[in-house]
Protein backbone atom coordinates (compact mmCIF):
# COMPACT_ATOMS: atom_id res chain seq x y z
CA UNK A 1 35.98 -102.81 -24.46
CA UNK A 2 36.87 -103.94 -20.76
CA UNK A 3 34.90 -106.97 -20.11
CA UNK A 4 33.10 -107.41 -16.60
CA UNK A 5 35.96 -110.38 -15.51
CA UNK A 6 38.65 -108.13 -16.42
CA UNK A 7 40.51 -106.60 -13.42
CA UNK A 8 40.09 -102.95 -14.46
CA UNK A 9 37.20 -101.70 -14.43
CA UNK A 10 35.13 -98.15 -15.78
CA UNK A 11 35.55 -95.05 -13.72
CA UNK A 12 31.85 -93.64 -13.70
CA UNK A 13 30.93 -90.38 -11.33
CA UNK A 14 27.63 -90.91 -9.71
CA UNK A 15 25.58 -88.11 -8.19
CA UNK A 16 22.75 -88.99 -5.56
CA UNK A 17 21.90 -85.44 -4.05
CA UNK A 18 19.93 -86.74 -1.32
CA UNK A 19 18.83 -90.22 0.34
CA UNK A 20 15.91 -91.95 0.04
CA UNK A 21 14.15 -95.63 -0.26
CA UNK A 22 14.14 -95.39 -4.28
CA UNK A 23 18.03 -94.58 -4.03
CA UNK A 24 18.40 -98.18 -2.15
CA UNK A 25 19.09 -100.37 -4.95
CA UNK A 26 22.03 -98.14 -5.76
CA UNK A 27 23.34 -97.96 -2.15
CA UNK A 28 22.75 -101.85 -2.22
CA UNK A 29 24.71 -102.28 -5.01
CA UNK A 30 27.60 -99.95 -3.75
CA UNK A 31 27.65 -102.13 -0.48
CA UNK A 32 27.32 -105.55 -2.23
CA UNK A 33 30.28 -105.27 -4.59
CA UNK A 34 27.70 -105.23 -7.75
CA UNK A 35 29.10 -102.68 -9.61
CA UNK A 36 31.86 -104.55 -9.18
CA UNK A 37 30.46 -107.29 -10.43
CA UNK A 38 29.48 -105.58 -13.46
CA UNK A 39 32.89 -104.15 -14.17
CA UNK A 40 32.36 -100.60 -12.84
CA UNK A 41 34.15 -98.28 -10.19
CA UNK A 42 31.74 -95.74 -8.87
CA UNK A 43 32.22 -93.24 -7.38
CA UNK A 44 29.57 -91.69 -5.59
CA UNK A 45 28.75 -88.07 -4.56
CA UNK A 46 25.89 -87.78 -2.04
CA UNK A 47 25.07 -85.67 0.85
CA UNK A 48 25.28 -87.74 4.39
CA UNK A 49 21.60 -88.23 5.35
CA UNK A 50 20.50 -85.21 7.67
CA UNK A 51 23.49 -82.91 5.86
CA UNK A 52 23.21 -80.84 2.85
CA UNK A 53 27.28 -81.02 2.41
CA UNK A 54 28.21 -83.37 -0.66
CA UNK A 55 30.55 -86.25 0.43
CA UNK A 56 32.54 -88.75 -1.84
CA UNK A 57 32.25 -91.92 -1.39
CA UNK A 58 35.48 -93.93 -3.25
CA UNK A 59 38.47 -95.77 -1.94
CA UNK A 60 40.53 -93.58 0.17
CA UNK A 61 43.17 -92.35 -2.37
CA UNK A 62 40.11 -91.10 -5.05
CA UNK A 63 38.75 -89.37 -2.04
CA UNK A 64 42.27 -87.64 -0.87
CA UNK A 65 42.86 -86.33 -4.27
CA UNK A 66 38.95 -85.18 -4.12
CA UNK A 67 39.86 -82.38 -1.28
CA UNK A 68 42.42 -81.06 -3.25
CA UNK A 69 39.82 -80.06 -5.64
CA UNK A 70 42.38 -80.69 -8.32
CA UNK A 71 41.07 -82.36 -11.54
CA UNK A 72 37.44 -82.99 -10.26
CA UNK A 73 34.97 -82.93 -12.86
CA UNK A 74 32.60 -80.14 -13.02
CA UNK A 75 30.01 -83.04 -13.08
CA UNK A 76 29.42 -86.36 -12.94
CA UNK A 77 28.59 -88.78 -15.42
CA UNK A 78 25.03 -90.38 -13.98
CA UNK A 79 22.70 -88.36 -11.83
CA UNK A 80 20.50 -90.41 -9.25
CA UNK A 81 18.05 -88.25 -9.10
CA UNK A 82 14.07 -87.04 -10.10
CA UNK A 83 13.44 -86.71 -13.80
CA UNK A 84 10.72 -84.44 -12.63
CA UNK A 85 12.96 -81.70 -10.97
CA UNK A 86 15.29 -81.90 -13.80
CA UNK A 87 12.59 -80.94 -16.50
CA UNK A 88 11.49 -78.36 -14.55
CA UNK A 89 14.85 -76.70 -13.75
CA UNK A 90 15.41 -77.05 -17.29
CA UNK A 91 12.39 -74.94 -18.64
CA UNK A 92 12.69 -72.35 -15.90
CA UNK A 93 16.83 -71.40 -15.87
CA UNK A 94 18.92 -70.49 -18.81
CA UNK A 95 21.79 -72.69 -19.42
CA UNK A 96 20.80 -76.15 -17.70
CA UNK A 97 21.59 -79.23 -20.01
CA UNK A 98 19.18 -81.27 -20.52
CA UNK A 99 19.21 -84.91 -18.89
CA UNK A 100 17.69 -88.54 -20.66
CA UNK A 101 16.47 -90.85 -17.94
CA UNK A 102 17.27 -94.24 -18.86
CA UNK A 103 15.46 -95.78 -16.37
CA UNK A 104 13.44 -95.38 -13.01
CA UNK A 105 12.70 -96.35 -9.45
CA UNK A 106 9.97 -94.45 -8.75
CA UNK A 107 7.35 -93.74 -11.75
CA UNK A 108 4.74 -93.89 -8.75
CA UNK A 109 2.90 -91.42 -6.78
CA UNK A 110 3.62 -92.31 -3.29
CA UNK A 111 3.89 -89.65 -0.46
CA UNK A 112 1.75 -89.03 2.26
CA UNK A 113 0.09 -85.79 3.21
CA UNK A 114 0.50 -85.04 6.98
CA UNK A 115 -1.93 -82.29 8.46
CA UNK A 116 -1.17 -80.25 11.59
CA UNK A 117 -3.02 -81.61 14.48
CA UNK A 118 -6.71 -80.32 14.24
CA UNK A 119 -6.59 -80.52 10.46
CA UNK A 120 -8.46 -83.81 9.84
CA UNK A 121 -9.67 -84.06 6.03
CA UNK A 122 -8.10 -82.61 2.92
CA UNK A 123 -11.07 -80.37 2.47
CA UNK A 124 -10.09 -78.61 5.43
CA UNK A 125 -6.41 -77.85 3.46
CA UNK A 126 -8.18 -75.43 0.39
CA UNK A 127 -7.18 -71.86 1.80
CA UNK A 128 -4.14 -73.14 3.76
CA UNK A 129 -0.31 -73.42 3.77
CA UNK A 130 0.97 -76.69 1.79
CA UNK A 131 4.80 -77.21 2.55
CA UNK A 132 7.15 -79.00 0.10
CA UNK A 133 10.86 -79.09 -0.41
CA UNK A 134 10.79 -76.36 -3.16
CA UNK A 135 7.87 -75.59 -6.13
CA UNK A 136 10.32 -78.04 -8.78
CA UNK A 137 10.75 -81.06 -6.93
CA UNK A 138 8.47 -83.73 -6.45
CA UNK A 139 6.89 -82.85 -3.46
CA UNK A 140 6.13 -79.54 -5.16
CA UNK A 141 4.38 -82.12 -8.05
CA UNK A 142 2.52 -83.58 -5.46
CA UNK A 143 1.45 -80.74 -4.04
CA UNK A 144 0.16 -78.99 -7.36
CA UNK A 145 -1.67 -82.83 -8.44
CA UNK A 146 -3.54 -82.48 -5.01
CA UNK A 147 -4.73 -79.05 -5.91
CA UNK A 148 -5.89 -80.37 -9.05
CA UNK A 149 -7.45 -83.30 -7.82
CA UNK A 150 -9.53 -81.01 -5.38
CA UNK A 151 -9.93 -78.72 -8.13
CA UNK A 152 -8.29 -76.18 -6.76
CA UNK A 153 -6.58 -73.35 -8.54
CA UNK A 154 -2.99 -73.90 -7.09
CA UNK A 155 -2.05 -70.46 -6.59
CA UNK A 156 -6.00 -68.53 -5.25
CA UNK A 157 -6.55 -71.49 -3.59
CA UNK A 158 -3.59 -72.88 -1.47
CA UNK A 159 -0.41 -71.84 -0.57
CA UNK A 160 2.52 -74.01 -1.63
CA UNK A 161 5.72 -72.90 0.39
CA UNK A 162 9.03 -74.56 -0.06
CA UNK A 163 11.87 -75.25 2.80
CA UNK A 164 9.72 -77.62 4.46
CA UNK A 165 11.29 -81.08 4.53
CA UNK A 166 9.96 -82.08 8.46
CA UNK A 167 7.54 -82.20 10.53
CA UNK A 168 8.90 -79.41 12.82
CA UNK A 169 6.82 -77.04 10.72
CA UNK A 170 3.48 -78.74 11.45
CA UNK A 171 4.44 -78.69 14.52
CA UNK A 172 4.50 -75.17 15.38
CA UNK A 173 2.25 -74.14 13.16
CA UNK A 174 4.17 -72.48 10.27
CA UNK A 175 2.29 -74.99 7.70
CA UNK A 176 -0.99 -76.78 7.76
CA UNK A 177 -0.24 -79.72 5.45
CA UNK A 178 3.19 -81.03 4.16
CA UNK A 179 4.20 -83.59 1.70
CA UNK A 180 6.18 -86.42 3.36
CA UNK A 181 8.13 -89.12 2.16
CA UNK A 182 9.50 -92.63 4.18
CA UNK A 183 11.60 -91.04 6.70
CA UNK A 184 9.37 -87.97 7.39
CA UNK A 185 6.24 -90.22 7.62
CA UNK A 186 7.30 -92.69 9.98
CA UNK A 187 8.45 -89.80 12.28
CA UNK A 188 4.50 -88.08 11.76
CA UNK A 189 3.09 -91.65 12.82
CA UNK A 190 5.64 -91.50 15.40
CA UNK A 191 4.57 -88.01 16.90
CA UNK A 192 0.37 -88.44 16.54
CA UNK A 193 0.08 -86.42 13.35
CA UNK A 194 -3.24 -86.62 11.44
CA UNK A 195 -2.42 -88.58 8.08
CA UNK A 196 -4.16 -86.84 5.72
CA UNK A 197 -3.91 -89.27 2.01
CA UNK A 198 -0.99 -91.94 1.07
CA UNK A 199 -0.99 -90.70 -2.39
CA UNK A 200 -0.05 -94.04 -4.07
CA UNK A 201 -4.52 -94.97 -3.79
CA UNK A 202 -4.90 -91.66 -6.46
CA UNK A 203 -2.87 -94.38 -8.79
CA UNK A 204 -1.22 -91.66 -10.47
CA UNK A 205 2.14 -91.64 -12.19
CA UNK A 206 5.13 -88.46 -11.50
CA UNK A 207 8.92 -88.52 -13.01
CA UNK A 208 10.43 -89.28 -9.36
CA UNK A 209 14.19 -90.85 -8.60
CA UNK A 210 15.52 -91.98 -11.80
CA UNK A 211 18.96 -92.55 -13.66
CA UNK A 212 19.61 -89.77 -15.62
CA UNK A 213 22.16 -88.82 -17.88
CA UNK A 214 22.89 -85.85 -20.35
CA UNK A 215 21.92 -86.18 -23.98
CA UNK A 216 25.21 -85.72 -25.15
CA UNK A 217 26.96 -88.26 -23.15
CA UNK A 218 24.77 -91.00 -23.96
CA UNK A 219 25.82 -90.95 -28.24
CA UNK A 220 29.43 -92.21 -26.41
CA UNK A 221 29.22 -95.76 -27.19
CA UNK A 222 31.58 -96.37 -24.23
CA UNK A 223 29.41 -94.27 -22.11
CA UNK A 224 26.41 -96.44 -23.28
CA UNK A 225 28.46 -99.41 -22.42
CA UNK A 226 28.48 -98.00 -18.68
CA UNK A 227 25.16 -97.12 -18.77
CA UNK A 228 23.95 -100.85 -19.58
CA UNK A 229 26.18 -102.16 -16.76
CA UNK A 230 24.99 -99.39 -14.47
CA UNK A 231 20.99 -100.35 -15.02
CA UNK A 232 22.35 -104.08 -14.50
CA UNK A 233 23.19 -103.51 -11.01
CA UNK A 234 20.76 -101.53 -10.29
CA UNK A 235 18.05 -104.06 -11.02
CA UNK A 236 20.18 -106.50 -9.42
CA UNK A 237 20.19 -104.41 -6.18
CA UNK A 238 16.14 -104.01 -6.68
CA UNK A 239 16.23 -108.28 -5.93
CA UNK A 240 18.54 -108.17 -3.30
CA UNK A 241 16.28 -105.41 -1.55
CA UNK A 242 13.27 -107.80 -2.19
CA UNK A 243 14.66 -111.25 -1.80
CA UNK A 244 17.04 -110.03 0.95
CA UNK A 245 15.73 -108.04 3.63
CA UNK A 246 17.72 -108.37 6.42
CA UNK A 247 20.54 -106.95 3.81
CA UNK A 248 18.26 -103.78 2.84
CA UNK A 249 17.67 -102.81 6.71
CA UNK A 250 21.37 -102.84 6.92
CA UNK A 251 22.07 -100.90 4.68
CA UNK A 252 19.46 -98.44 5.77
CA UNK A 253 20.94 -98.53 9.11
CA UNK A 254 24.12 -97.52 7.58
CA UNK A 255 23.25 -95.07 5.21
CA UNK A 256 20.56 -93.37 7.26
CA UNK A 257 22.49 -93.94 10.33
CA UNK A 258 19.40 -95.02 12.56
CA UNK A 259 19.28 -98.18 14.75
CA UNK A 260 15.53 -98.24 15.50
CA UNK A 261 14.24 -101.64 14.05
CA UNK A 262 10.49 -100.59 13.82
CA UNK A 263 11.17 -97.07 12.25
CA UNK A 264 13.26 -99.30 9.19
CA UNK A 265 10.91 -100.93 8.80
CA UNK A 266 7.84 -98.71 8.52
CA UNK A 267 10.54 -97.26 5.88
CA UNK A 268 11.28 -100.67 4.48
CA UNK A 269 7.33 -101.28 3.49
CA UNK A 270 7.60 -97.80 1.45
CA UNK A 271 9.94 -99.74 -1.06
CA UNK A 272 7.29 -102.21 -1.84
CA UNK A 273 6.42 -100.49 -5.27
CA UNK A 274 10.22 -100.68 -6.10
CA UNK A 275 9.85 -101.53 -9.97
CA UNK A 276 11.39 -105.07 -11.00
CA UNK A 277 11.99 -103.65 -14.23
CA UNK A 278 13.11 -100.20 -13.63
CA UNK A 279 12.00 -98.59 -16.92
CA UNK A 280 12.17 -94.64 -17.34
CA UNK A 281 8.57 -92.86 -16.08
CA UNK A 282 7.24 -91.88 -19.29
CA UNK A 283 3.48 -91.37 -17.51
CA UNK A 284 4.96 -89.55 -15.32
CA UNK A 285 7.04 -87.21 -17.78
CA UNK A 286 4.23 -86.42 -19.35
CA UNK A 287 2.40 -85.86 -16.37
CA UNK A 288 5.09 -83.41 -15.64
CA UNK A 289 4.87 -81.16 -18.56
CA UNK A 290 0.93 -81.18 -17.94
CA UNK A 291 0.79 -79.56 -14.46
CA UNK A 292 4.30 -77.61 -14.95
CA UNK A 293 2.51 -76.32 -18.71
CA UNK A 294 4.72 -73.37 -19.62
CA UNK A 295 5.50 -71.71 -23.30
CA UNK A 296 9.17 -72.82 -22.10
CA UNK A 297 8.30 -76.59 -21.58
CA UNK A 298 6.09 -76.56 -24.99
CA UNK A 299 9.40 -76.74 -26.59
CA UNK A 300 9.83 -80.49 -25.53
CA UNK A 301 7.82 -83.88 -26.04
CA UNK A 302 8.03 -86.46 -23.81
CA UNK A 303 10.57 -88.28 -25.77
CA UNK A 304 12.93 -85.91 -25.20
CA UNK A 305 13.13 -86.96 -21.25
CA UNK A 306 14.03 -90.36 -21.47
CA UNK A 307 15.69 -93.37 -23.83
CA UNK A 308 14.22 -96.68 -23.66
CA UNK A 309 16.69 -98.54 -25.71
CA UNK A 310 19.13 -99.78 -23.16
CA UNK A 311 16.56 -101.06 -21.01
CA UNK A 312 14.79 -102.26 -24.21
CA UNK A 313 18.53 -104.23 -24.88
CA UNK A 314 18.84 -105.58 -20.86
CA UNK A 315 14.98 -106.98 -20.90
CA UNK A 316 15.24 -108.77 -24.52
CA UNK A 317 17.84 -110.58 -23.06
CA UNK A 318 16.16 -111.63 -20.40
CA UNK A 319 18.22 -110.60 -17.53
CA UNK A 320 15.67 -109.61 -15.48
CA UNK A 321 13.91 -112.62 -15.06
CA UNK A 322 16.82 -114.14 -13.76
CA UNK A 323 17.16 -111.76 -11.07
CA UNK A 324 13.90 -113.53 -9.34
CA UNK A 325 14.34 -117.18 -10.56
């Protein structure tokens, strides 16, 4: 087993499909050499922010050989991404594998609901348009825990429509009510829209950004290996992002590729609920299968979502105390 001091270090394939404030400790790491530190070499797939087009991010002969296409991995080995979406994908589509979070960055309900102008309460929402990203991801889980919250049947009552991931919708109209996260809602406060809830007072839990991994990898004891130094990281670029802020703006201004001061930090604030120890969302998992109930998603229990034990390992040592001594 390489050791962290050792000058070669484990090739993992990291997946990030798109940016956000709960994907900063990884981008943090990445910029601050922790992986590194840790004795990994990511390599990271994740669309530029604004883009849907998957980049690699590697040194520059890992990302020549990349456009060749020859000998890329169908997939990578850690997906960045909402536990949430991936339980949902995986009762509604034949032949998706099913992923373990082994931690998380964002167990907490957080978003904001932004109304049209002339929509001023979320009373004024029940009969209306409610736009998310799509029905699966989390903004289609917020959107279905604010109907039941209001009590209202989610389909007679509302209208959940997907595609709607700015506030150009709002708008002109096409939508009455949208689920917005950092970048969105500091671009609503910037424009005069009417801010509707900040969903993190309901105090309510969802499966959001997480690490995730498939089951079978994980029984790998060398992928486990990677997987402990991964979370490491990770939680080390959580305290940079808290103790550090001047290096977390940068790095927003990098990866987000925006210079406005104010507008990072309206999105900076947003990370405050970062978790210190970033254990898996098992609230929100089973929060999940409760308002995504399906014959198909019966099949699970929440156990089968997420693994503890590496966390469980990283905490009884005591590493993440450390981080904030």
């Amino acid at each position: 087993m390489l050791s962290c001091g050792q000058r070669d270090a484990q090739k993992v394939i990291v997946r990030a499909p798109a940016l956000s404030i709960t994907k900063l400790p990884v981008l943090i790491a990445y910029d601050q050499g922790l992986f590194a530190k840790y004795g990994l070499d990511v390599e990271l797939w994740m669309a530029p922010y604004g883009t849907h087009s998957e980049a690699v991010y590697a040194d520059p002969l890992t990302r020549l050989w990349r456009k060749t296409g020859i000998g890329t991995p169908k997939r990578p080995d850690i997906f960045v991404d909402g536990t949430t979406p991936a339980m949902v994908r995986l009762s509604q589509n034949a032949g998706v594998r099913r992923r373990v979070a082994i931690g998380g960055t964002d167990c907490d309900v957080r978003a904001h609901i932004i109304g049209r102008k002339g929509i001023a309460s979320l009373d004024e929402l029940k009969g209306k348009r409610i736009g998310v990203t799509a029905a699966y991801t989390t903004s289609g889980f917020h959107a279905l825990l604010l109907a039941q919250r209001m009590g209202w049947d989610p389909v007679r009552d509302v209208s959940i429509v997907g595609e709607v991931s700015d506030i150009d919708p709002l708008l002109d109209g096409s939508v009455d009510a949208m689920v917005a996260y950092e970048d969105t809602y500091a671009r609503a406060l910037k424009a005069g829209l009417p801010i509707l809830a900040d969903t993190a007072d309901w105090h309510a839990f969802i499966a959001g950004n997480s690490i995730n991994v498939e089951a079978a990898w994980l029984k790998d004891p060398a992928h486990r290996e990677t997987a402990r130094r991964f979370m490491k990281a990770i939680a080390e670029g959580t305290a940079v992002y808290f103790k550090q802020p001047e290096i977390a703006l940068q790095a927003m201004e990098k990866w987000y590729g925006i210079s406005d001061r104010e507008f990072l930090k309206t999105l900076y604030a947003r990370g405050a609920w970062l978790p210190k120890k970033p254990y898996a969302c098992h609230e929100g998992i089973a929060k999940t299968m409760e308002l995504y109930d399906s014959h198909e998603m019966r099949r699970y229990k929440p156990e089968d979502f997420y693994d503890d034990s590496i966390m469980a390992e990283i905490d009884h040592e005591g590493f993440f105390d450390t981080l904030y001594k």
